[in-house]
N, C-alpha and C. Protein backbone atom coordinates (compact mmCIF):
# COMPACT_ATOMS: atom_id res chain seq x y z
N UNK A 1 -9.81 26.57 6.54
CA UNK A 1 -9.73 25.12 6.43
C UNK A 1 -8.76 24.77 5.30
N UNK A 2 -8.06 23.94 5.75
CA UNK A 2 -7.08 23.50 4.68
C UNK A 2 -7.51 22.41 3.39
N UNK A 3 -6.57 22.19 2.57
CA UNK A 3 -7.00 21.68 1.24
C UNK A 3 -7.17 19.49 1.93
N UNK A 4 -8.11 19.42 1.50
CA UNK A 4 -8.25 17.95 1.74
C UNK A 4 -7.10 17.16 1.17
N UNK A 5 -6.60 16.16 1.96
CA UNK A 5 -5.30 14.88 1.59
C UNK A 5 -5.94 14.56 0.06
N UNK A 6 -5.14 14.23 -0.44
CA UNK A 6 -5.19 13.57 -1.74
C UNK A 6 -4.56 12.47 -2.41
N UNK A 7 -5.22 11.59 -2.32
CA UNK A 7 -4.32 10.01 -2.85
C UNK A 7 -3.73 10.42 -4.67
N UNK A 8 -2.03 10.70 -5.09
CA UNK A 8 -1.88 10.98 -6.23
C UNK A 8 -1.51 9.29 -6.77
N UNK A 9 -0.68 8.18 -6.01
CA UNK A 9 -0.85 7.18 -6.97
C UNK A 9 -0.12 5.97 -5.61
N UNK A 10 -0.44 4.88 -6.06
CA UNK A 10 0.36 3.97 -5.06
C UNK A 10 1.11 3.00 -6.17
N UNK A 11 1.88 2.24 -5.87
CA UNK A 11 2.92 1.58 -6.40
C UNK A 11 3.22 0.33 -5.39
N UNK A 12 2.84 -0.67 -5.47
CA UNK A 12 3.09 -2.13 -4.84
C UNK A 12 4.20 -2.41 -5.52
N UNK A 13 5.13 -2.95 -4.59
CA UNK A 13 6.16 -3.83 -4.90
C UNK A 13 6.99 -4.83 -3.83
N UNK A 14 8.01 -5.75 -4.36
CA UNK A 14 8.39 -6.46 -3.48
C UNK A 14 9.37 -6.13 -2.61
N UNK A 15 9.85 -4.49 -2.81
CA UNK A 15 10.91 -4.81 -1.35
C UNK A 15 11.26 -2.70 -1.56
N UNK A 16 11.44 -2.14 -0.70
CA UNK A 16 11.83 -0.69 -1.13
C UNK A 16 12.93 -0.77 0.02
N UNK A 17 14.08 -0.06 -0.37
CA UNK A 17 15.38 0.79 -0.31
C UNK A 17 15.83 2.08 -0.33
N UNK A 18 16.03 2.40 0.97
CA UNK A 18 16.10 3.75 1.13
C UNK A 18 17.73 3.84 0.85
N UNK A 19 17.80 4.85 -0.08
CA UNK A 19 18.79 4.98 -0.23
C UNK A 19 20.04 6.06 0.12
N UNK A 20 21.27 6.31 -0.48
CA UNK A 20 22.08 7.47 -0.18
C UNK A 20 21.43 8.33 -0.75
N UNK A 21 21.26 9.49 0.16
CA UNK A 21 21.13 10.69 -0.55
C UNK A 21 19.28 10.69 -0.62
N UNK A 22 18.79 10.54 0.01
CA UNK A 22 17.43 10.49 0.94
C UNK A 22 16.63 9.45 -0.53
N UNK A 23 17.37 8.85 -1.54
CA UNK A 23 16.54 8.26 -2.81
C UNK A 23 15.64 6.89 -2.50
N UNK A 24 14.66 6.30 -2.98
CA UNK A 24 14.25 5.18 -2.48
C UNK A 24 14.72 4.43 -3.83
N UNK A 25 14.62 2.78 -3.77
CA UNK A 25 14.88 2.19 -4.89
C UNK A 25 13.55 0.93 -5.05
N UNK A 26 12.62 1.05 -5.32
CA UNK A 26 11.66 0.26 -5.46
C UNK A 26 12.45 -1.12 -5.86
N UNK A 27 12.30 -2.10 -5.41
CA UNK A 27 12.30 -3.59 -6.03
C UNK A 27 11.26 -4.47 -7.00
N UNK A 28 11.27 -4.82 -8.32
CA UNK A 28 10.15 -5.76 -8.25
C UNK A 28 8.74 -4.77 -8.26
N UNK A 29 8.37 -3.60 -9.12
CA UNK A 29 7.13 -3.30 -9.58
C UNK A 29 6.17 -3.94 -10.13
N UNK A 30 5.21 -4.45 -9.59
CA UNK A 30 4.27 -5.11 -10.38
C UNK A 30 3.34 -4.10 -10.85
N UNK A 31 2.53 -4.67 -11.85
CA UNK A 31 1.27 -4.25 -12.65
C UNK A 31 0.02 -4.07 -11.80
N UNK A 32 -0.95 -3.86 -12.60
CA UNK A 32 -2.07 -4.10 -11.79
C UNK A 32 -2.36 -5.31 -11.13
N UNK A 33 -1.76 -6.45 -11.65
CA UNK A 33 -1.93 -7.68 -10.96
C UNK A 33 -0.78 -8.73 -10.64
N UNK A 34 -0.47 -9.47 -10.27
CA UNK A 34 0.41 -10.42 -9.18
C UNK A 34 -0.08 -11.56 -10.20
N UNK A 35 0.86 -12.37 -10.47
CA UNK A 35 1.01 -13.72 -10.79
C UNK A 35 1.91 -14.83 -10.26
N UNK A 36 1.34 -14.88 -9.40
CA UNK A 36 2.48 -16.52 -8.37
C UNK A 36 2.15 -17.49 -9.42
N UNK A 37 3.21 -18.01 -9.64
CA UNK A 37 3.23 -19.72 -10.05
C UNK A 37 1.98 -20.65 -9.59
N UNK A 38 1.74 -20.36 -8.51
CA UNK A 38 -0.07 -21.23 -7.87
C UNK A 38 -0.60 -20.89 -6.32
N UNK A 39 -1.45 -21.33 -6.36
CA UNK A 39 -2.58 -20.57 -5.28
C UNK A 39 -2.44 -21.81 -4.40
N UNK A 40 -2.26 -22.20 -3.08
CA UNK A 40 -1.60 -20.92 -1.97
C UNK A 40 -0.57 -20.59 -2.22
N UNK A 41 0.11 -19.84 -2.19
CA UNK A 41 1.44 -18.73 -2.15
C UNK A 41 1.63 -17.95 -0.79
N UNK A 42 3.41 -18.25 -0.73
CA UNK A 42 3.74 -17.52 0.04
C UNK A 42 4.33 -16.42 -0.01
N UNK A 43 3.86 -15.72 0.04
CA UNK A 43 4.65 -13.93 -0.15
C UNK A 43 5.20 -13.47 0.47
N UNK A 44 6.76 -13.69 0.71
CA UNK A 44 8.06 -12.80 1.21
C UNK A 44 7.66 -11.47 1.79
N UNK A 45 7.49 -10.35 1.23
CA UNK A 45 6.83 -9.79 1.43
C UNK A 45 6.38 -8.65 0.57
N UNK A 46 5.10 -7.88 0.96
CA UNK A 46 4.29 -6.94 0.42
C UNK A 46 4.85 -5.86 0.45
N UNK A 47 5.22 -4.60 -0.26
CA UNK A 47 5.94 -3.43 0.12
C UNK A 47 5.01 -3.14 -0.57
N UNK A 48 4.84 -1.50 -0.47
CA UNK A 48 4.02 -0.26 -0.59
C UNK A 48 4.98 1.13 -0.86
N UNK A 49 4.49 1.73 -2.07
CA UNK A 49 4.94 3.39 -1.91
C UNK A 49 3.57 4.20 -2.43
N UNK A 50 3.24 4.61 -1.22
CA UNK A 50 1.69 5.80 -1.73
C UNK A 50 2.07 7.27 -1.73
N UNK A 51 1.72 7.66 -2.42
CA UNK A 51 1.88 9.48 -2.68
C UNK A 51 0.83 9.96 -1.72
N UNK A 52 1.11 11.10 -1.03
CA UNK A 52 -0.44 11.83 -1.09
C UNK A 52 -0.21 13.08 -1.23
N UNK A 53 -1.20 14.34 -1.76
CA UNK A 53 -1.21 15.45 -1.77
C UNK A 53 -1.75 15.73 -0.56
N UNK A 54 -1.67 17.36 -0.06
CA UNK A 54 -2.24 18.36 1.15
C UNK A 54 -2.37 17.24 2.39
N UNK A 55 -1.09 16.77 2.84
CA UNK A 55 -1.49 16.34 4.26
C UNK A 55 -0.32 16.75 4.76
N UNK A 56 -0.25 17.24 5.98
CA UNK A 56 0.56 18.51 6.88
C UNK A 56 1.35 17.47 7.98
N UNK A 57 1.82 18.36 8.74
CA UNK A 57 2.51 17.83 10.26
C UNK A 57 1.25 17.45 10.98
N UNK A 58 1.78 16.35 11.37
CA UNK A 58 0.93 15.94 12.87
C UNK A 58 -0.47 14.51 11.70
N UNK A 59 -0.94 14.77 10.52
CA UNK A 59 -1.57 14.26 10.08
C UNK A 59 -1.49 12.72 10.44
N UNK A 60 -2.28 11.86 10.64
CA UNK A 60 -2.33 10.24 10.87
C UNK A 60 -2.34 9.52 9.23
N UNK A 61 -1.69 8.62 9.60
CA UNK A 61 -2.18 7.60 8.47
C UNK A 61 -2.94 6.17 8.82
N UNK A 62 -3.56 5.20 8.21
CA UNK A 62 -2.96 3.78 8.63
C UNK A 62 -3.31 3.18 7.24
N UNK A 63 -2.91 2.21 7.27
CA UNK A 63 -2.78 1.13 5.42
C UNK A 63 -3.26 -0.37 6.39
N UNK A 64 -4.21 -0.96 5.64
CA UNK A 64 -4.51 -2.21 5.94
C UNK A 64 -4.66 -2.92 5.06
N UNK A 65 -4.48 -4.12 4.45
CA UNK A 65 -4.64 -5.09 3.48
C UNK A 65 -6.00 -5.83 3.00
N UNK A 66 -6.56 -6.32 2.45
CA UNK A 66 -7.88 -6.56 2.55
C UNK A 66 -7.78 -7.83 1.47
N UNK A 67 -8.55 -8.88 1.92
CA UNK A 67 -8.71 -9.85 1.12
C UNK A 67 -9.85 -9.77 -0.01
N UNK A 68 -9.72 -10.47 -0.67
CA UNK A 68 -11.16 -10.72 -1.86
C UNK A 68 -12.53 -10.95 -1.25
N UNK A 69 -12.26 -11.65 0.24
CA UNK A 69 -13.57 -12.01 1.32
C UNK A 69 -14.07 -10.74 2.34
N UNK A 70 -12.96 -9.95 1.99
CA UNK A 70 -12.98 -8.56 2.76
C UNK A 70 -12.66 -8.41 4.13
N UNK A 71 -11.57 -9.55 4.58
CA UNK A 71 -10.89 -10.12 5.73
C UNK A 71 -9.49 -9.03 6.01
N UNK A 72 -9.40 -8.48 6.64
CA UNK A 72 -8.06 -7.65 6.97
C UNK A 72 -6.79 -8.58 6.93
N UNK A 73 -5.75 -8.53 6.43
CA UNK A 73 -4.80 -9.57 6.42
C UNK A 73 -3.65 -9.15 7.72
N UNK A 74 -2.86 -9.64 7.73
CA UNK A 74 -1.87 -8.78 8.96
C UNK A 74 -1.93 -7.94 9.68
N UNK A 75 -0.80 -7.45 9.69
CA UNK A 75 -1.09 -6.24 10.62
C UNK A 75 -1.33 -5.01 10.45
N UNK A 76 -1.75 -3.88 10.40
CA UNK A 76 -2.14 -2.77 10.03
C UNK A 76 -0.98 -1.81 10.31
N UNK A 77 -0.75 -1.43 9.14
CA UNK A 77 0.75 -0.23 9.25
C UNK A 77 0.15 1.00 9.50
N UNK A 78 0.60 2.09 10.56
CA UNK A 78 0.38 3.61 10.71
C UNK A 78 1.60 4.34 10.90
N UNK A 79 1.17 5.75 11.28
CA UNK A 79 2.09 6.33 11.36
C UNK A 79 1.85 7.68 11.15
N UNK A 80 2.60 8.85 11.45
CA UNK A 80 1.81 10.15 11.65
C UNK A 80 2.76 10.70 11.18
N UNK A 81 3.01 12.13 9.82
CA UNK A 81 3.36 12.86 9.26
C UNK A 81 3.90 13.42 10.53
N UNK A 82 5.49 13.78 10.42
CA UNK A 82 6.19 14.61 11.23
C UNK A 82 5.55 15.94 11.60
N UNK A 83 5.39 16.44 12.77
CA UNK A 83 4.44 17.42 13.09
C UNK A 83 5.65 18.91 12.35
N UNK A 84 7.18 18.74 12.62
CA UNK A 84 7.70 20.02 11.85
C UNK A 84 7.81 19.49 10.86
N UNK A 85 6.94 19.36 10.15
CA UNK A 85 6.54 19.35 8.34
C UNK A 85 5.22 19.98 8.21
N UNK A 86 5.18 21.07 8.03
CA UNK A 86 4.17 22.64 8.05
C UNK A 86 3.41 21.75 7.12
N UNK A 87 3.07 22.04 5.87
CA UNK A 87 2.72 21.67 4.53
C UNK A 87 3.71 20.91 3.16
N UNK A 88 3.62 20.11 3.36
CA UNK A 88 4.11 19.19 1.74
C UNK A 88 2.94 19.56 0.73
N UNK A 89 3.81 19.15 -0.67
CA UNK A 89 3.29 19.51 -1.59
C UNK A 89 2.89 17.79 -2.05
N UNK A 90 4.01 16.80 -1.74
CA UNK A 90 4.04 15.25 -1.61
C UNK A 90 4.71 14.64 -0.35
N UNK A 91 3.76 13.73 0.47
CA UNK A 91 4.52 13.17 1.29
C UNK A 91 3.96 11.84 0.58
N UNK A 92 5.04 10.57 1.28
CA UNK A 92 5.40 9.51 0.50
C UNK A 92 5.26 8.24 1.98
N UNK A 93 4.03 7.75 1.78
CA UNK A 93 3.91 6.63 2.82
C UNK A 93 4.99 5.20 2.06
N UNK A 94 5.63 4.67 3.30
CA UNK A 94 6.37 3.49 2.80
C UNK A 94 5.65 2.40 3.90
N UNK A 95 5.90 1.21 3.16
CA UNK A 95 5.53 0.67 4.22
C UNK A 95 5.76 -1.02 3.07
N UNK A 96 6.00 -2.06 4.24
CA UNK A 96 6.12 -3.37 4.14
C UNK A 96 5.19 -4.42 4.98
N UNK A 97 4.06 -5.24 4.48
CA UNK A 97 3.66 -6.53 5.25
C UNK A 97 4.60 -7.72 5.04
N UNK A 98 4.79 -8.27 6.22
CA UNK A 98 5.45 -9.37 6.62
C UNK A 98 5.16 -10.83 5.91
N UNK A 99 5.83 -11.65 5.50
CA UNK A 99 5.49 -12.87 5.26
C UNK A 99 4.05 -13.16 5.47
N UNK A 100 3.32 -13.53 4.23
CA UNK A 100 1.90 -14.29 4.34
C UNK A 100 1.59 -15.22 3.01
N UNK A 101 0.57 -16.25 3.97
CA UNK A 101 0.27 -17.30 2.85
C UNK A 101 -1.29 -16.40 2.73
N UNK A 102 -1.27 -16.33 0.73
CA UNK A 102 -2.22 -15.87 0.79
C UNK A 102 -2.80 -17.23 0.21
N UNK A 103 -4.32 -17.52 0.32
CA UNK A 103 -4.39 -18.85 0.14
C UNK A 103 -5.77 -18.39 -1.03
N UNK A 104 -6.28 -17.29 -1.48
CA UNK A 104 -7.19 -17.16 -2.80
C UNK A 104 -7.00 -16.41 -3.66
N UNK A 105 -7.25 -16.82 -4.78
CA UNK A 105 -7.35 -15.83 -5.96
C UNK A 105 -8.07 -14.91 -6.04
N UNK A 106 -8.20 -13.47 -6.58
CA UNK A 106 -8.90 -12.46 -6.45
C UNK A 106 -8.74 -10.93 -6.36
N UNK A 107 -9.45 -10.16 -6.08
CA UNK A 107 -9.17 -8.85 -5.82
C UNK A 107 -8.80 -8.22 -4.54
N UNK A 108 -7.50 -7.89 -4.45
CA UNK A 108 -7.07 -7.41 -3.39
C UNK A 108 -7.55 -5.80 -2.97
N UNK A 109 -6.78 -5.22 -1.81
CA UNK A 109 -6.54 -4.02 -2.05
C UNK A 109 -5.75 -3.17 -0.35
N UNK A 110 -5.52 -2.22 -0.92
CA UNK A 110 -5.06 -1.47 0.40
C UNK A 110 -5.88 -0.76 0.41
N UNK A 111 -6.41 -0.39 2.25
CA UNK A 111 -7.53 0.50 2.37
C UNK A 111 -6.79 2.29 2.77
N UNK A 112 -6.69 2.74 2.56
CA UNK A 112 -5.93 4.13 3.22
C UNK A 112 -6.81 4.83 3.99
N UNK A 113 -6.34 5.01 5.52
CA UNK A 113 -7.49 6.02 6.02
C UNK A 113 -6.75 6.83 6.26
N UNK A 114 -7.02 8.64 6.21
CA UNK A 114 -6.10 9.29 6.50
C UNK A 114 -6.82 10.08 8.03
N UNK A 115 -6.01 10.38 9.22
CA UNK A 115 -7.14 10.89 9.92
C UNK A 115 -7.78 10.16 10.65
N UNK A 116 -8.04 9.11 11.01
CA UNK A 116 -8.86 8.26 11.24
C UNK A 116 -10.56 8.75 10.39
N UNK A 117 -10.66 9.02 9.72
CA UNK A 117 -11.86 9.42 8.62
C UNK A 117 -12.17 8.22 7.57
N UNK A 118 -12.81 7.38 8.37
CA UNK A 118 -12.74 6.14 7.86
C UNK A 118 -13.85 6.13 6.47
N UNK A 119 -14.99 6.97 6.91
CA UNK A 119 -15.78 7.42 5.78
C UNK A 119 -15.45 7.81 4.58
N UNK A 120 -13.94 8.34 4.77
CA UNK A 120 -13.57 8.84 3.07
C UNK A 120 -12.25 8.05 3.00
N UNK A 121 -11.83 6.87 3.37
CA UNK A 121 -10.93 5.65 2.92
C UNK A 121 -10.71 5.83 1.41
N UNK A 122 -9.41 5.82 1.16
CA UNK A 122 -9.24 5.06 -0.69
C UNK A 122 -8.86 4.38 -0.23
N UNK A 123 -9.00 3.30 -1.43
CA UNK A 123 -8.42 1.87 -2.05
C UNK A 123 -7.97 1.98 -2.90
N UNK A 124 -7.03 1.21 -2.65
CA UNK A 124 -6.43 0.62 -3.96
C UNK A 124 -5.92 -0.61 -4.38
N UNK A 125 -6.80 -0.96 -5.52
CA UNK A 125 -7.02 -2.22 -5.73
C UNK A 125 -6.14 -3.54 -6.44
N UNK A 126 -5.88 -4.16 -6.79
CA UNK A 126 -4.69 -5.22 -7.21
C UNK A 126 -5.66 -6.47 -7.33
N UNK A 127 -5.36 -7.34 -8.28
CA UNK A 127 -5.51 -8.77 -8.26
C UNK A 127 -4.61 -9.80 -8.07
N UNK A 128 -4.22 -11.21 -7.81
CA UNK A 128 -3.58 -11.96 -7.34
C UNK A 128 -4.44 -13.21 -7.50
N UNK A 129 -3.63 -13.67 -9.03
CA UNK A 129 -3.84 -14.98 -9.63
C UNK A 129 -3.23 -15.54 -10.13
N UNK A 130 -3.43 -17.12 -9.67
CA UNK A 130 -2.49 -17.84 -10.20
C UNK A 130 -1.89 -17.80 -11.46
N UNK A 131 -0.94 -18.40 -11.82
CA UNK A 131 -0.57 -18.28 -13.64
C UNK A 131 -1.13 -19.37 -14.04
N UNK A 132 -1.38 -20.06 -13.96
CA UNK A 132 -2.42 -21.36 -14.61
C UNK A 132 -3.67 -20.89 -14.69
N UNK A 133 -4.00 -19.50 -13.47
CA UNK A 133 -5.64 -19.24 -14.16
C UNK A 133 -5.52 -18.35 -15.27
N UNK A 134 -4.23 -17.86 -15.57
CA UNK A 134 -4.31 -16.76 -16.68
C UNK A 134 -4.30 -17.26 -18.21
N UNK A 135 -5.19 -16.75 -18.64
CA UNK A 135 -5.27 -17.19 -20.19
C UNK A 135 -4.43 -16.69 -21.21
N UNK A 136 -3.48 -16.91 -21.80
CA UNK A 136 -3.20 -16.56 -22.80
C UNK A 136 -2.90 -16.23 -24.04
């Protein structure tokens, strides 16, 4: 039996670029949390870069968005590790959601299932609040 997938880190941002020479160029890294100017907001869009350890050829993914109400937002991104890719040491999920009004403040997150093994899902979590609720 092989070594279980391993979530090493995810990185939200506003736009990724694949570049010359197989490089990506992240746009716009945010922190642990999102600050729009005010609540509803429209978000251009959501980009994603997740790491994972020990996941092989043929492996599934899917990434879904999740509200603070625990509402799935858009559409659900998948996609399946190239089957001639034996073993990685890192493969690198990319992925972008489309234009959305998010309309609450709160704790977000991406759900990761790898496998369809919905039982052992990570998250990863983010907040998204206004700048008028932030104290400073």
């Amino acid at each position: 039996m092989g070594k279980i997938p391993e979530l090493e880190y995810a990185i939200i941002c506003d736009d990724i670029r694949h570049e010359v020479g197989n490089k990506f160029s992240l746009i716009g890294v945010y922190g642990s949390d999102i600050y729009p100017a005010s609540m509803p907001f429209l978000f251009p869009k959501l980009s994603f870069a997740i790491a994972y350890k020990h996941l092989k050829g043929g492996d599934t993914f899917l990434v879904q968005l999740v509200d603070p109400s625990g509402n799935v937002l858009k559409d659900t991104i998948s996609g399946q590790v190239p089957k001639e890719l034996a073993s990685l040491r890192r493969f690198m999920i990319f992925g972008s959601f489309p234009p959305m009004l998010l309309e609450k403040s709160g704790s977000y997150k991406l759900v990761i299932v790898i496998n369809e093994d919905e039982e052992n899902a990570q998250e990863v979590s983010f907040a998204i609040k206004a700048a008028a609720e932030v104290i400073h």
